[in-house]
C-alpha atoms as a PDB file:
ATOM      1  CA  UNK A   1      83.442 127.465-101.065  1.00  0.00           C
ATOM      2  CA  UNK A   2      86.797 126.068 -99.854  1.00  0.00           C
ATOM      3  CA  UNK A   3      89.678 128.584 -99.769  1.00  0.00           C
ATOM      4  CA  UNK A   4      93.148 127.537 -99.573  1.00  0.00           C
ATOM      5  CA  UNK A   5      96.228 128.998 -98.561  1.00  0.00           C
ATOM      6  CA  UNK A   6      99.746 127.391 -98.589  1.00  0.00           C
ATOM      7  CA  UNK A   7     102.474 128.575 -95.993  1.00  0.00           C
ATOM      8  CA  UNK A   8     106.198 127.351 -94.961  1.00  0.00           C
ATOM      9  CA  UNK A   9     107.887 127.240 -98.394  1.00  0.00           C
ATOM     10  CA  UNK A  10     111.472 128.698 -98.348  1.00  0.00           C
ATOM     11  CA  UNK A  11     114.875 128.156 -98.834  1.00  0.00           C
ATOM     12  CA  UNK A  12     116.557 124.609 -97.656  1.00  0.00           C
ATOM     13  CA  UNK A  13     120.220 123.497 -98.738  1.00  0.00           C
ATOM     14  CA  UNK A  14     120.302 120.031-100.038  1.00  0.00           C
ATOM     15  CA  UNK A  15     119.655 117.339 -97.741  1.00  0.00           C
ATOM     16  CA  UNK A  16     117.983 119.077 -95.330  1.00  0.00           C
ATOM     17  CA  UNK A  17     114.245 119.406 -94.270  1.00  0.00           C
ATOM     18  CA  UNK A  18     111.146 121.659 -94.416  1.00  0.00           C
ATOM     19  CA  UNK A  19     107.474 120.905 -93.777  1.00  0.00           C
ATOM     20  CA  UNK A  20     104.843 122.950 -95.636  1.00  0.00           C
ATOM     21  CA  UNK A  21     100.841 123.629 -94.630  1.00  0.00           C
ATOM     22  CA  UNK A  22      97.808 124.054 -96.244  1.00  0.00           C
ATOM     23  CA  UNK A  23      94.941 125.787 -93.977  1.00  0.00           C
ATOM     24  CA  UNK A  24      91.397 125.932 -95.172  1.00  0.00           C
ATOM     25  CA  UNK A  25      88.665 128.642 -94.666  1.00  0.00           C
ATOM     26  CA  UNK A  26      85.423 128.633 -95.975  1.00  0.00           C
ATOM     27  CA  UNK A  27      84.438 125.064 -95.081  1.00  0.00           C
ATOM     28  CA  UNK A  28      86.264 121.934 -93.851  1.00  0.00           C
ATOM     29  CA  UNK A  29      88.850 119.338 -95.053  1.00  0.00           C
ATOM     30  CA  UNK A  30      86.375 116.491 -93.274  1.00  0.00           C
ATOM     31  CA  UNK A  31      84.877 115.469 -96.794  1.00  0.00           C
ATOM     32  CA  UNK A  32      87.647 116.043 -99.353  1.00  0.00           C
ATOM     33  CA  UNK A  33      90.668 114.169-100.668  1.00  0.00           C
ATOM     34  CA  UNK A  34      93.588 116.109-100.305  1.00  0.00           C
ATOM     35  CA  UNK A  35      97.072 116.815-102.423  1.00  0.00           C
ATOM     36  CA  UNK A  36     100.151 118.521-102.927  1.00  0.00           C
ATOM     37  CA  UNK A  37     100.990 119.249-106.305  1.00  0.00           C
ATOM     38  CA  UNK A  38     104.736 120.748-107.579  1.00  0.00           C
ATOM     39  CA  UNK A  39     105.605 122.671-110.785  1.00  0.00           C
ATOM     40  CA  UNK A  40     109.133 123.501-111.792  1.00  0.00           C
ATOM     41  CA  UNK A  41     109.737 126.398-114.326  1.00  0.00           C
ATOM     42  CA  UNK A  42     108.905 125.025-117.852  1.00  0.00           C
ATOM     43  CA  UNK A  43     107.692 121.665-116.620  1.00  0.00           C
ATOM     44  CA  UNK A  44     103.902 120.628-116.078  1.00  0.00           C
ATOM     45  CA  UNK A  45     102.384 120.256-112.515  1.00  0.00           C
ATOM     46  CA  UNK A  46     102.384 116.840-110.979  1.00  0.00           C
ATOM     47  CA  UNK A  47     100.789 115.034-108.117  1.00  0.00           C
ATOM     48  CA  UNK A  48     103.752 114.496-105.369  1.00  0.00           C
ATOM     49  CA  UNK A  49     101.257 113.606-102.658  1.00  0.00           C
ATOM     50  CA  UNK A  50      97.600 113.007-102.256  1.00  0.00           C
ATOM     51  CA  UNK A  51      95.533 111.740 -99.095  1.00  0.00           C
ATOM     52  CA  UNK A  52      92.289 110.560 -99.682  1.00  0.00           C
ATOM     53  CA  UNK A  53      88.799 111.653 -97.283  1.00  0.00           C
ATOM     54  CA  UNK A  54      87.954 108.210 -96.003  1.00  0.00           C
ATOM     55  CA  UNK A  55      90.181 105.639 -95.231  1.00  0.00           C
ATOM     56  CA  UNK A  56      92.962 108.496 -95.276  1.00  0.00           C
ATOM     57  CA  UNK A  57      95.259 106.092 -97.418  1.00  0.00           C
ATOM     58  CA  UNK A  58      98.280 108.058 -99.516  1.00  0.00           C
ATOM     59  CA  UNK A  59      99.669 108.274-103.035  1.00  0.00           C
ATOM     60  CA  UNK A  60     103.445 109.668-103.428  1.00  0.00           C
ATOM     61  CA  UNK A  61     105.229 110.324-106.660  1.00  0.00           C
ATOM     62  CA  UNK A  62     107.632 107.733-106.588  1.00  0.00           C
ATOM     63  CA  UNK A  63     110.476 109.919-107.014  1.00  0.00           C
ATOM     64  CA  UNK A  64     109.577 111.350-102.849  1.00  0.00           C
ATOM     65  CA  UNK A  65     108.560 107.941-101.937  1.00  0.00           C
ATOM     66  CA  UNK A  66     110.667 107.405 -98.463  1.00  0.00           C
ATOM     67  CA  UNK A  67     111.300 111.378 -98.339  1.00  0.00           C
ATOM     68  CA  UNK A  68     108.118 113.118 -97.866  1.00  0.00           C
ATOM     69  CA  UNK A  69     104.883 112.458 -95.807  1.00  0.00           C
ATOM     70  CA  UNK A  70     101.919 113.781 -96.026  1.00  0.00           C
ATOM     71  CA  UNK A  71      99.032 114.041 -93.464  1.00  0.00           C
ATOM     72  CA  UNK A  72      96.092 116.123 -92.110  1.00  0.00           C
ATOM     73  CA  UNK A  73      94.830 117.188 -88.883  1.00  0.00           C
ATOM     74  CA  UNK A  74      90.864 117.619 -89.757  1.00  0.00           C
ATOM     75  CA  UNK A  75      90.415 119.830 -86.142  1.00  0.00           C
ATOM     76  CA  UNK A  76      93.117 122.169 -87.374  1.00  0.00           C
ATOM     77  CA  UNK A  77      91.469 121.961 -91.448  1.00  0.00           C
ATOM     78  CA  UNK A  78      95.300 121.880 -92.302  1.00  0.00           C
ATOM     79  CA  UNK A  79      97.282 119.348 -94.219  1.00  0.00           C
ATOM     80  CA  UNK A  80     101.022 119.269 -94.054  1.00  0.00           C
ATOM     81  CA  UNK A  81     103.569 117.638 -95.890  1.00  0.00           C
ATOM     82  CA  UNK A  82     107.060 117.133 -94.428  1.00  0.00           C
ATOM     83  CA  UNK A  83     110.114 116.848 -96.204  1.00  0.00           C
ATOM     84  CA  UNK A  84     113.165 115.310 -95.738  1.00  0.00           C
ATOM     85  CA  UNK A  85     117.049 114.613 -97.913  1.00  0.00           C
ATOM     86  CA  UNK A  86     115.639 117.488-100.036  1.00  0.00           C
ATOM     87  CA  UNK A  87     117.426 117.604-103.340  1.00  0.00           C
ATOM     88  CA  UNK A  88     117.789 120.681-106.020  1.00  0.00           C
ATOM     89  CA  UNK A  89     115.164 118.379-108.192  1.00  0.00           C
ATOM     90  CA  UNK A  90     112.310 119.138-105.397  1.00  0.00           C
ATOM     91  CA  UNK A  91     112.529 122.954-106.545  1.00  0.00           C
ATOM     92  CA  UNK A  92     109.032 124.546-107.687  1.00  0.00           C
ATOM     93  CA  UNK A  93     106.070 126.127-106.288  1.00  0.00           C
ATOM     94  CA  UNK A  94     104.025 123.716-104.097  1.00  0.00           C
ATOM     95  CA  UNK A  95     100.317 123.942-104.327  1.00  0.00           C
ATOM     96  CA  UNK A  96      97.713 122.608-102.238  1.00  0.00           C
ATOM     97  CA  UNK A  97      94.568 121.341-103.650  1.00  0.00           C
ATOM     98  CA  UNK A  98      91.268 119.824-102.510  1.00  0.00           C
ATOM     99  CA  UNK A  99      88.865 117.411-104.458  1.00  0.00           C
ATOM    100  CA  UNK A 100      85.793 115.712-103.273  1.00  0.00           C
ATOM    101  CA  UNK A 101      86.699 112.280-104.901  1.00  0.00           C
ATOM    102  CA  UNK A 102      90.385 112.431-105.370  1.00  0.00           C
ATOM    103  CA  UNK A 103      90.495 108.976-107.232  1.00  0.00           C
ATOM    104  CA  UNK A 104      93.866 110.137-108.784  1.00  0.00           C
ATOM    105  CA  UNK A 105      96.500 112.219-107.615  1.00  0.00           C
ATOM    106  CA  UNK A 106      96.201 114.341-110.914  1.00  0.00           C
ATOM    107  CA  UNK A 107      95.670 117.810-111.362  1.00  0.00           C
ATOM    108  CA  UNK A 108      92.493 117.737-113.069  1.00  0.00           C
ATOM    109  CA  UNK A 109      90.474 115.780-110.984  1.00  0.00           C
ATOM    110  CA  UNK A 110      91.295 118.667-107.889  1.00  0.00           C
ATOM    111  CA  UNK A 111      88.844 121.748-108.401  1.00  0.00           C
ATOM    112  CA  UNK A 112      90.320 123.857-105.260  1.00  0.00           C
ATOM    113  CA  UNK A 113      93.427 125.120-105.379  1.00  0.00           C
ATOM    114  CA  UNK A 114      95.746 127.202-103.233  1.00  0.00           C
ATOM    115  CA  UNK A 115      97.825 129.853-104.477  1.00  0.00           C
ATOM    116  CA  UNK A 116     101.324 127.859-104.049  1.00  0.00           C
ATOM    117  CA  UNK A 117     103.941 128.373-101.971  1.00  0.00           C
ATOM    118  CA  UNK A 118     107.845 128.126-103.695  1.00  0.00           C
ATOM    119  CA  UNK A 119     110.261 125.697-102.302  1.00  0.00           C
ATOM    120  CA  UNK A 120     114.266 126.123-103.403  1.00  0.00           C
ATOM    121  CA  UNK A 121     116.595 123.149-102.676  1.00  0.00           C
ATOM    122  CA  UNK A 122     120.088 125.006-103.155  1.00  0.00           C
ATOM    123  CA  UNK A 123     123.326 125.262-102.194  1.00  0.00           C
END
């Protein structure tokens, strides 16, 4: 089973940057498509970044398009995504997520999750 486990989340004043990780246990990232998923309070999770297993090509919400990068390091079984010009609107708790197809960045087609790690864009 694939265990995952966000770390890096904090507090960042707007404009500034912050780069998160996801580390796996339990198996390896080798095989799986990878994502970062966001949820503000009262709002539904959505797909910010995913990374697919193969050909390692990337989806980004269009919103961090320019702003954010995501990659993995498949030696390390950690994916990261970086952050940069942070704005109060990238507030919410981050979650990781694996999936062994990963056709869409969408929540449910990613079966492993992480337990999220909250990111506050404030001044």
């Amino acid at each position: 089973q694939l265990q995952l486990e966000e770390s890096g989340g904090g507090l960042v004043q707007p404009g500034g940057s912050l780069t998160i990780s996801c580390a796996a246990s339990g198996s390896t990232f080798n095989d799986y498509a990878l994502g970062w998923f966001r949820q503000a309070p009262g709002k539904e999770r959505e797909g910010v970044s995913c990374i697919s297993s193969s050909d390692g090509g990337t989806y980004y919400l269009d919103s961090v398009k320019g702003r954010f990068t995501i990659s993995r390091d498949n030696a390390k079984n950690t994916v990261y995504l970086q952050m940069n010009s942070l704005k109060p609107e990238d507030t919410g708790i981050y979650y990781c997520a694996a999936d062994r197809v990963g056709n869409y960045c969408s929540v449910p087609d990613y079966i492993y999750w992480g337990q999220g790690t909250q990111v506050i864009v404030s001044s």
